[in-house]
Protein backbone atom coordinates (compact mmCIF):
# COMPACT_ATOMS: atom_id res chain seq x y z
CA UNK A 1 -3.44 8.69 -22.15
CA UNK A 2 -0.09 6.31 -22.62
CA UNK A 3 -1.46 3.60 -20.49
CA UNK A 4 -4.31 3.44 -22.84
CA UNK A 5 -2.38 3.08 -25.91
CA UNK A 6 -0.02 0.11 -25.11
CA UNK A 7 0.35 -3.52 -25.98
CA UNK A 8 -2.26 -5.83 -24.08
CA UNK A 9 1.35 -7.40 -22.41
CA UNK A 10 2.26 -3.43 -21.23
CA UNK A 11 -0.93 -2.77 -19.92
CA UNK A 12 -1.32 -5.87 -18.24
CA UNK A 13 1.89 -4.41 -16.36
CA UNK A 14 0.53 -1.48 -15.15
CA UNK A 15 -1.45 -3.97 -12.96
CA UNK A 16 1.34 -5.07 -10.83
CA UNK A 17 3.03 -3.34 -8.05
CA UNK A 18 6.13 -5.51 -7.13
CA UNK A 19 9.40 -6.11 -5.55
CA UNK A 20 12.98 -6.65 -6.77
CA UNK A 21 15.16 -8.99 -5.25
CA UNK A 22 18.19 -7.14 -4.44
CA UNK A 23 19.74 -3.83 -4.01
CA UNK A 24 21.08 -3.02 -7.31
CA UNK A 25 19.18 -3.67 -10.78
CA UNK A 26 21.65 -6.68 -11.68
CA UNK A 27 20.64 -8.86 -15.05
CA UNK A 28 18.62 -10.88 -13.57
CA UNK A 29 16.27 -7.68 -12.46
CA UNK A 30 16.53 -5.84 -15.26
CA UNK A 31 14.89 -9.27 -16.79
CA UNK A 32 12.28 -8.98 -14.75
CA UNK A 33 11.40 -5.67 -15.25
CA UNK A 34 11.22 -5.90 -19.16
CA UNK A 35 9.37 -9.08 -19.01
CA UNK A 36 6.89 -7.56 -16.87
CA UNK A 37 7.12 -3.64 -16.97
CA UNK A 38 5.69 -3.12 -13.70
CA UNK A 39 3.21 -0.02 -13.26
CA UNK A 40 4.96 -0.43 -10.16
CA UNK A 41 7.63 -0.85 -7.85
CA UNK A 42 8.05 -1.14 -4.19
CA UNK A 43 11.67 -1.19 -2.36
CA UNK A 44 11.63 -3.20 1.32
CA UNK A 45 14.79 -3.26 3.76
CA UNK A 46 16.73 -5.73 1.33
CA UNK A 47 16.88 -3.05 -1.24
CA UNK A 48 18.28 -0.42 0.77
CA UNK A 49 22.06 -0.12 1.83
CA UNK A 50 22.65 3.47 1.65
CA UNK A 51 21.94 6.75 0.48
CA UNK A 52 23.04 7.20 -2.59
CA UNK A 53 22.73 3.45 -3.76
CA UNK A 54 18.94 3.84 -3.37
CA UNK A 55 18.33 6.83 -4.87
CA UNK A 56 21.12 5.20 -7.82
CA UNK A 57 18.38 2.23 -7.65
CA UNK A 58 15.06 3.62 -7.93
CA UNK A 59 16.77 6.12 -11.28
CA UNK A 60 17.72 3.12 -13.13
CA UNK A 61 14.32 1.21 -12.09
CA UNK A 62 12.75 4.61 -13.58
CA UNK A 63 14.55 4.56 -16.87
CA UNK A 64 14.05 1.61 -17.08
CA UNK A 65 10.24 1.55 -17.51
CA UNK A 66 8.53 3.10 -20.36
CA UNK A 67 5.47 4.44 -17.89
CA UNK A 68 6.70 6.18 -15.27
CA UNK A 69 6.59 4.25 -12.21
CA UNK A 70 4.82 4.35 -8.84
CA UNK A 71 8.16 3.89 -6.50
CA UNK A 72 7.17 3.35 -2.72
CA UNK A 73 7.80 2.27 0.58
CA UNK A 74 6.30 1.48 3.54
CA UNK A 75 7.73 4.24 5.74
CA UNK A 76 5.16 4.47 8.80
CA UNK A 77 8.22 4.28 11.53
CA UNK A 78 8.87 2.27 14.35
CA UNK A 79 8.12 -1.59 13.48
CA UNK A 80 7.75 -0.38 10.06
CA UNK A 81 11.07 1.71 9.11
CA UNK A 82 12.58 0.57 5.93
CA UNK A 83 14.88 3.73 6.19
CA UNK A 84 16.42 2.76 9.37
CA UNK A 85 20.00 2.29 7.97
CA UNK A 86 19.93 5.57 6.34
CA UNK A 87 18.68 7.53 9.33
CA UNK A 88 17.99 8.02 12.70
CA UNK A 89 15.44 5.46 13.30
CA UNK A 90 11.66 6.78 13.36
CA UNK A 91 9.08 6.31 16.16
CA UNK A 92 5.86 4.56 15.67
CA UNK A 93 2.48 6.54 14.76
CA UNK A 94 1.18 5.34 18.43
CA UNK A 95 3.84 7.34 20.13
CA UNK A 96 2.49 10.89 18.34
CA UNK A 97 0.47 13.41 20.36
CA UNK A 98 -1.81 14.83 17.96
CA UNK A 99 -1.78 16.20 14.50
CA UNK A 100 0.80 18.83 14.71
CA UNK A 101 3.21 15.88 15.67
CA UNK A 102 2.03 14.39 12.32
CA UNK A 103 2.93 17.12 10.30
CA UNK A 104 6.15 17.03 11.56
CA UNK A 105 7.06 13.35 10.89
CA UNK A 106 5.13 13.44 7.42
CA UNK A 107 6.91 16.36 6.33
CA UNK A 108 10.64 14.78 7.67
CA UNK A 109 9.54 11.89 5.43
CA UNK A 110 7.81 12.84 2.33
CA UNK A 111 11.12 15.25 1.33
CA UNK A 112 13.69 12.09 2.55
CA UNK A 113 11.28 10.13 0.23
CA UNK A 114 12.11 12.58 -2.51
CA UNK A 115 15.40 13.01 -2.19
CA UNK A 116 16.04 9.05 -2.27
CA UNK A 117 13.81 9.22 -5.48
CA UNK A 118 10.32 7.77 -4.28
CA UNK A 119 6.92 8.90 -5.20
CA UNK A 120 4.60 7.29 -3.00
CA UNK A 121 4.36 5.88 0.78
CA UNK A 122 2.17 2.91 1.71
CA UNK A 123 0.84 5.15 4.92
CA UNK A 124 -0.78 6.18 6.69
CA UNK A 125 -2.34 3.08 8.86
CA UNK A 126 -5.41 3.73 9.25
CA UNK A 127 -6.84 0.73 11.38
CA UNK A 128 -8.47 1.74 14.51
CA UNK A 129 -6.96 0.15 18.01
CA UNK A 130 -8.98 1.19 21.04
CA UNK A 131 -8.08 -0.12 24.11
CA UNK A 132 -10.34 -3.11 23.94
CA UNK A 133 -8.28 -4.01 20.70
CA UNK A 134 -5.16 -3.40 22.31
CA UNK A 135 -4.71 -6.94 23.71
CA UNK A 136 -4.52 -8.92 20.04
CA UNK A 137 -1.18 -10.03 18.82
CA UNK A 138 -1.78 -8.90 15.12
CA UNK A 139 1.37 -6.61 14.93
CA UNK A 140 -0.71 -3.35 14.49
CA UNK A 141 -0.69 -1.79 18.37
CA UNK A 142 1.98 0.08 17.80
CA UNK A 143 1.22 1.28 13.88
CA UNK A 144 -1.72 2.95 15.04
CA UNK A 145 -2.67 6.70 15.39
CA UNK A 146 -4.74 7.22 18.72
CA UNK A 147 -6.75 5.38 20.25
CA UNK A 148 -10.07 5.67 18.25
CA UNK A 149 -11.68 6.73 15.25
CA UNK A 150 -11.76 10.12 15.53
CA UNK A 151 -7.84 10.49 16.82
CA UNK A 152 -7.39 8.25 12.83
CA UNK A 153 -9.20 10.45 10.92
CA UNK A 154 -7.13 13.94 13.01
CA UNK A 155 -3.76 12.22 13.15
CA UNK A 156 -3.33 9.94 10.18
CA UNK A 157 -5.34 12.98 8.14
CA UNK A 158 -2.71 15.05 9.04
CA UNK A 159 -0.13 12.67 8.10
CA UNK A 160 -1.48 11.85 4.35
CA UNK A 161 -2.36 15.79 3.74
CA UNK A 162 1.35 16.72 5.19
CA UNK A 163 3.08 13.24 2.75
CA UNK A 164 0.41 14.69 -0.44
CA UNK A 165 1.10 18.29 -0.06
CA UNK A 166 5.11 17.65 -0.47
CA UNK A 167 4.72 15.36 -3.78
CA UNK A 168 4.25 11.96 -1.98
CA UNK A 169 1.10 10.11 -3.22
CA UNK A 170 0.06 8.62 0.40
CA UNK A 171 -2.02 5.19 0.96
CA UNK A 172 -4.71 4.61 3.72
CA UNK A 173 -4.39 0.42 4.56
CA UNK A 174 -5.88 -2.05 5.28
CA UNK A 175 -9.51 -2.04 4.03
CA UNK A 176 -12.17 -2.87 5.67
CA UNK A 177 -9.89 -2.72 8.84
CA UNK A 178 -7.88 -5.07 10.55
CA UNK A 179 -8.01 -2.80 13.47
CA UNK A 180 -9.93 -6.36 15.40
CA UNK A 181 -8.08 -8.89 13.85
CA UNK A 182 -6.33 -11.16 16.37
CA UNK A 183 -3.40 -12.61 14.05
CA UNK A 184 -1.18 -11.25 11.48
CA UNK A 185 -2.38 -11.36 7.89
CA UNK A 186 1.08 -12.37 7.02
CA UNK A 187 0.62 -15.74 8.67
CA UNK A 188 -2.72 -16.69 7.51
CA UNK A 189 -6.40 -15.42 7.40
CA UNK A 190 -7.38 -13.67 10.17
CA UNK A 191 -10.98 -13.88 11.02
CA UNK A 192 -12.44 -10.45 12.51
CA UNK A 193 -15.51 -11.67 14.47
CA UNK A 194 -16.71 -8.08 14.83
CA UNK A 195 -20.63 -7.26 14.01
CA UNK A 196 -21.43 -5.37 10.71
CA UNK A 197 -22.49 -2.60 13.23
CA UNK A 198 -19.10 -2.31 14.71
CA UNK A 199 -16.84 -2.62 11.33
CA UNK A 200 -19.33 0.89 10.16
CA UNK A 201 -19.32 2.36 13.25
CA UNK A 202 -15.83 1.48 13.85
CA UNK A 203 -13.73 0.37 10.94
CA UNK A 204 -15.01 1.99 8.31
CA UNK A 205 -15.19 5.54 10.14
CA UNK A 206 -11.87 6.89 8.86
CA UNK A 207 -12.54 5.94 5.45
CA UNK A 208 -15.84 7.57 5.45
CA UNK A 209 -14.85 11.04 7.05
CA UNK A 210 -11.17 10.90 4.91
CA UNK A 211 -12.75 10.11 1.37
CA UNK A 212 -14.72 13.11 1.86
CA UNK A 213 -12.04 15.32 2.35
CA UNK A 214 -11.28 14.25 -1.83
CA UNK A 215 -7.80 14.09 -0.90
CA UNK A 216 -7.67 9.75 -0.95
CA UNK A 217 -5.66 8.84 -3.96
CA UNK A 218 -5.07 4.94 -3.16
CA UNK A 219 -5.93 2.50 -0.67
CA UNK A 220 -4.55 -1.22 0.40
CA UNK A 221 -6.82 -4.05 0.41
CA UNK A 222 -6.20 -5.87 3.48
CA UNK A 223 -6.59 -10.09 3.42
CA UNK A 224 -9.02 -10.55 6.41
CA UNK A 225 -12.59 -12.38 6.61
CA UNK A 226 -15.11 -10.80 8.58
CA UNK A 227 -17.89 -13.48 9.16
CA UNK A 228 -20.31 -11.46 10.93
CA UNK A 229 -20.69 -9.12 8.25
CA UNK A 230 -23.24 -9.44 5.92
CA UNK A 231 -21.09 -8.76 2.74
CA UNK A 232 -18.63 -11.83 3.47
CA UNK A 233 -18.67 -14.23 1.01
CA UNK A 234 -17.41 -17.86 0.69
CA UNK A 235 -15.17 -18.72 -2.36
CA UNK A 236 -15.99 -21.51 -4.57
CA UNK A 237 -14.77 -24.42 -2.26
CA UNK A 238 -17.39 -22.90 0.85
CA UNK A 239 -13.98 -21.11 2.23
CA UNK A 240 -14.13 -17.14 3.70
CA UNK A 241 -13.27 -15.05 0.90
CA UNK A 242 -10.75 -12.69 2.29
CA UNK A 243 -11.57 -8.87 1.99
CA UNK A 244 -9.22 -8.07 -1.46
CA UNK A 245 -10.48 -10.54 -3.64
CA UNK A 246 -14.04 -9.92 -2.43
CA UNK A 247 -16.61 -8.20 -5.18
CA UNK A 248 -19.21 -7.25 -1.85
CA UNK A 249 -15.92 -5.33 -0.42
CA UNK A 250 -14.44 -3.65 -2.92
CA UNK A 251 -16.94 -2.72 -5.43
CA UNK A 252 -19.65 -3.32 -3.07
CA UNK A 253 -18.61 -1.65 -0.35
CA UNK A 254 -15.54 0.61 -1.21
CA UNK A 255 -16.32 1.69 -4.51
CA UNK A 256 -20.17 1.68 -4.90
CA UNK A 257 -21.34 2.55 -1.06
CA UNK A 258 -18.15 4.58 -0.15
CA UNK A 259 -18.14 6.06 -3.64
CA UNK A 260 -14.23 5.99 -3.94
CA UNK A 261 -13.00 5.79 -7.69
CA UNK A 262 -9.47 6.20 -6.40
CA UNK A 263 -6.50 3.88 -7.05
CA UNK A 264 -7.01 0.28 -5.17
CA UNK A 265 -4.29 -1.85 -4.31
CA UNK A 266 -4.04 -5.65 -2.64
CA UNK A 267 -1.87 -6.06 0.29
CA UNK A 268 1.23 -8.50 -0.52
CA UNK A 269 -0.43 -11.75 -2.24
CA UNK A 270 2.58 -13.56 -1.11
CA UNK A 271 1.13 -13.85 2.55
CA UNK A 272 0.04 -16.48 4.28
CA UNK A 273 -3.69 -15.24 4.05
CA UNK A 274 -3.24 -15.88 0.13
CA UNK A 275 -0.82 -18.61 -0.67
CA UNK A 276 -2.02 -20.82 1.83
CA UNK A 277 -5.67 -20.84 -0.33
CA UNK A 278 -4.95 -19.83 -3.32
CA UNK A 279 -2.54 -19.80 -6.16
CA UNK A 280 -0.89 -16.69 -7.03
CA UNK A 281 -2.62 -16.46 -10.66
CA UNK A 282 -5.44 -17.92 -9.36
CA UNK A 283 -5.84 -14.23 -6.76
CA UNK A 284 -4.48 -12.18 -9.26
CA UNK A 285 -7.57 -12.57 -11.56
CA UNK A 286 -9.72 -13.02 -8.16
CA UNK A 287 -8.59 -9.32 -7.34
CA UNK A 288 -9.16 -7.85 -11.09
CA UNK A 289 -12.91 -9.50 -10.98
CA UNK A 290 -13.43 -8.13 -7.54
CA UNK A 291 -12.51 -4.55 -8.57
CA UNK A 292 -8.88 -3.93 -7.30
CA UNK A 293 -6.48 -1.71 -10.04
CA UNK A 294 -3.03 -3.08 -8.66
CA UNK A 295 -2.11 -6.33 -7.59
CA UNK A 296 1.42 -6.56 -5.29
CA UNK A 297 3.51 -9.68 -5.17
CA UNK A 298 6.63 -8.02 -3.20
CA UNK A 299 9.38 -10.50 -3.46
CA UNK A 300 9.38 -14.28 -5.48
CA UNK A 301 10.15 -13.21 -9.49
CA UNK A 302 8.42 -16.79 -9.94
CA UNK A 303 5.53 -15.37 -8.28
CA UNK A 304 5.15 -12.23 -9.86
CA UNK A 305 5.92 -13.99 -13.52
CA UNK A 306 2.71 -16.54 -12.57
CA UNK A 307 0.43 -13.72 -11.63
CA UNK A 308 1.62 -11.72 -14.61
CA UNK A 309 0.65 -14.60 -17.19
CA UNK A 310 -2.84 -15.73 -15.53
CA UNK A 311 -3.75 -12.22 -16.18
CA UNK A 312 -2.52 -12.45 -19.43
CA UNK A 313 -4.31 -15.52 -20.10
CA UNK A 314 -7.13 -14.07 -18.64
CA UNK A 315 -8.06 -11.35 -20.78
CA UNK A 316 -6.74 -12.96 -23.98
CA UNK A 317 -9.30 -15.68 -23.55
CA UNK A 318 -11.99 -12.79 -22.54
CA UNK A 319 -12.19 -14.32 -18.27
CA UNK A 320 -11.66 -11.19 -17.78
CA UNK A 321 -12.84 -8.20 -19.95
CA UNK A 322 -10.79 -6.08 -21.62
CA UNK A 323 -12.89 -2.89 -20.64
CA UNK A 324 -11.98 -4.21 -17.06
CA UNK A 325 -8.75 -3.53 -17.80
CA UNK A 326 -9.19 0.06 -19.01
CA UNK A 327 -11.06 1.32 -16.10
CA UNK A 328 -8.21 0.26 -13.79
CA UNK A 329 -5.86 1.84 -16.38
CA UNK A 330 -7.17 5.06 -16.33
CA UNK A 331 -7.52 5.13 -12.18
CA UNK A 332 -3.73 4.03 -12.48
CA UNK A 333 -3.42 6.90 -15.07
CA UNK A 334 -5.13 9.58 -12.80
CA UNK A 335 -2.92 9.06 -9.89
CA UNK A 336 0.35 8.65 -11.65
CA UNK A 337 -0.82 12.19 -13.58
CA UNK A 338 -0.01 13.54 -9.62
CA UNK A 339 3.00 12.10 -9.24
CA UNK A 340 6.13 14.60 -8.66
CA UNK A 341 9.32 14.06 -9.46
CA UNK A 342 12.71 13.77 -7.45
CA UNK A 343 14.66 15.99 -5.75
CA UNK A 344 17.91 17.02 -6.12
CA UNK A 345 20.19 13.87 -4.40
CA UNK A 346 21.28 15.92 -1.70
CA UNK A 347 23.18 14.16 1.32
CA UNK A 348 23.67 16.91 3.62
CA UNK A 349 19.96 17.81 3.36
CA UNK A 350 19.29 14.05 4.77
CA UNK A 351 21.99 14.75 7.59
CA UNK A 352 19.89 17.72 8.32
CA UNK A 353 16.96 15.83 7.63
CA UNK A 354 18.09 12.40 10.37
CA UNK A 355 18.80 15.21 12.91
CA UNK A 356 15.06 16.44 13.02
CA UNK A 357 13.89 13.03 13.18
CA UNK A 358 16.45 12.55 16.49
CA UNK A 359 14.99 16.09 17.91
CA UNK A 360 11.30 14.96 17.08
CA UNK A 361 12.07 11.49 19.17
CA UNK A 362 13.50 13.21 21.70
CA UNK A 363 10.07 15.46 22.16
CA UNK A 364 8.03 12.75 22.20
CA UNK A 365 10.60 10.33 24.21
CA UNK A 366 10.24 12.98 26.69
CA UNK A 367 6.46 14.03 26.75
């Protein structure tokens, strides 16, 4: 496989999922990309003006890479609607009915992904918010499906098999669950004071009854501390470890118990829940030695650049193995080999395309 056959400085690449300043691939970008030739990129509301620019922006990102790239999104709808300029604006996952209401938004999205030129989506959510969780202010209420585990594993099911089966590579987030959390992992480290019990009982539910399905090809590491559980650990100044650079949760847990050899990916190591303890190289290598594949740093090119050479420095000075490396290469290498390609740029087919988004709002506006 390619990935297995580049320089150390290429493969060390594939590791990093990241973000571009701006919405064109100016010098300064295209820079950044050959420095670091990303295994992957992801393009946030700053990156999108219109139509055609986008799909214009993700081709050159493309060409310019000599693996191709993972190029995503987080399209979920409602809070989280990156598309929002480009078409009538989507609902939130708590406002659909059941699974045939998934199908219809995953299918509206996965070929609008295409046609723009992405190959992945960083959905569905698959934290669980029952009514007793409904009263935290963590900025996931409304990004849920249902109201408990079972409605996640039907609706959000329904949403990755619908996104998969039209050649977008979906992502289940955040793992463990931050379903309990009562702030916003963007801010700083939420502490979920929920038993062990309740995170396998609860939590860990949908991951359980959706990995055996064998259709999970990624999933996002969430940055949350769960000191009731058993497998939380303290780092090496006596501080909660949070959940993606965690050993016990992601090979522990996720890989070992949960038997998932899929692609792993952190949540942004930009937030609060990281920079505010650690250094950005300092959680990159933290998140290789705990057992995660792709590390995203979504927006500072100083940030990515100081990840990128910690893990560098890393492996050159054997911190971390080079056989590490491989095994995340070839999980990177396994999902990428079901990637599909673009459509056809096709504007009147995303007219057509906002217009059955409006009619699906309308339906469930109404019900």
């Amino acid at each position: 496989m390619i990935e297995q056959s580049l320089p150390l400085n290429q493969k060390i690449g594939q590791l990093f999922f990241i973000g571009i300043p701006g919405p064109e691939v100016d010098d300064a970008t295209r820079e950044l990309l050959t420095e670091i030739m990303p295994g992957g990129v992801c393009l946030f509301t700053r990156n999108i003006r219109e139509a055609e620019q986008t799909r214009h922006l993700l081709d050159e990102i493309r060409d310019s890479l000599p693996v191709v790239p993972f190029l995503s999104i987080d399209q979920e709808g409602g809070l989280v609607d990156r598309l929002r300029r480009l078409m009538t604006p989507m609902l939130a996952a708590s406002k659909l009915r059941d699974a045939e209401d998934a199908v219809k938004l995953a299918d509206i999205i996965a070929e609008t992904l295409r046609i723009l030129g992405f190959n992945m989506d960083f959905a569905p959510v698959v934290d669980v918010v029952d009514e007793s969780r409904a009263k935290y202010s963590n900025g996931l209420f409304s990004r849920a499906y249902g109201s408990s585990s079972e409605d996640v594993v039907e609706i959000a099911g329904s949403f990755l098999d619908t996104l998969q089966r039209n050649g977008i590579i979906g992502c289940l987030k955040h793992f463990p669950g931050l379903g309990a959390s009562s702030v916003d992992s963007h801010e700083e480290l939420p502490q979920v004071d929920i038993s062990g019990d309740e995170l396998f009982s609860t939590d860990l539910f949908p991951y359980k009854e959706l990995l055996k399905t064998g259709s999970v090809k990624a999933i996002m590491a969430a940055h949350a501390a769960f000191p009731r559980v058993n497998l939380q650990e303290m780092d090496q100044n006596g501080k909660l470890l949070p959940s993606s650079l965690s050993k016990n949760f992601i090979k522990t847990l996720l890989r070992d118990e949960l038997g998932f050899d899929g692609l792993v990916i952190t949540d942004d190591l930009e937030m609060g829940a990281i920079v505010k303890n650690y250094g950005i190289g300092e959680a990159c290598k933290m998140a290789v030695a705990a057992g995660v594949d792709m590390l995203a740093i979504c927006a500072d090119p100083g940030a990515i650049r100081e990840g990128f050479y910690a893990v560098v420095k890393a492996v050159e000075t054997g911190e971390i193995a080079e056989s590490r490396l491989d095994m995340s290469l070839a999980r990177i290498a396994a999902c990428k080999h079901e990637l599909s390609g673009p459509l056809d740029f096709n504007p009147i087919g995303l007219g057509q395309l906002s217009e059955q988004v409006a009619a699906l709002n309308e339906t469930l506006t109404r019900s």
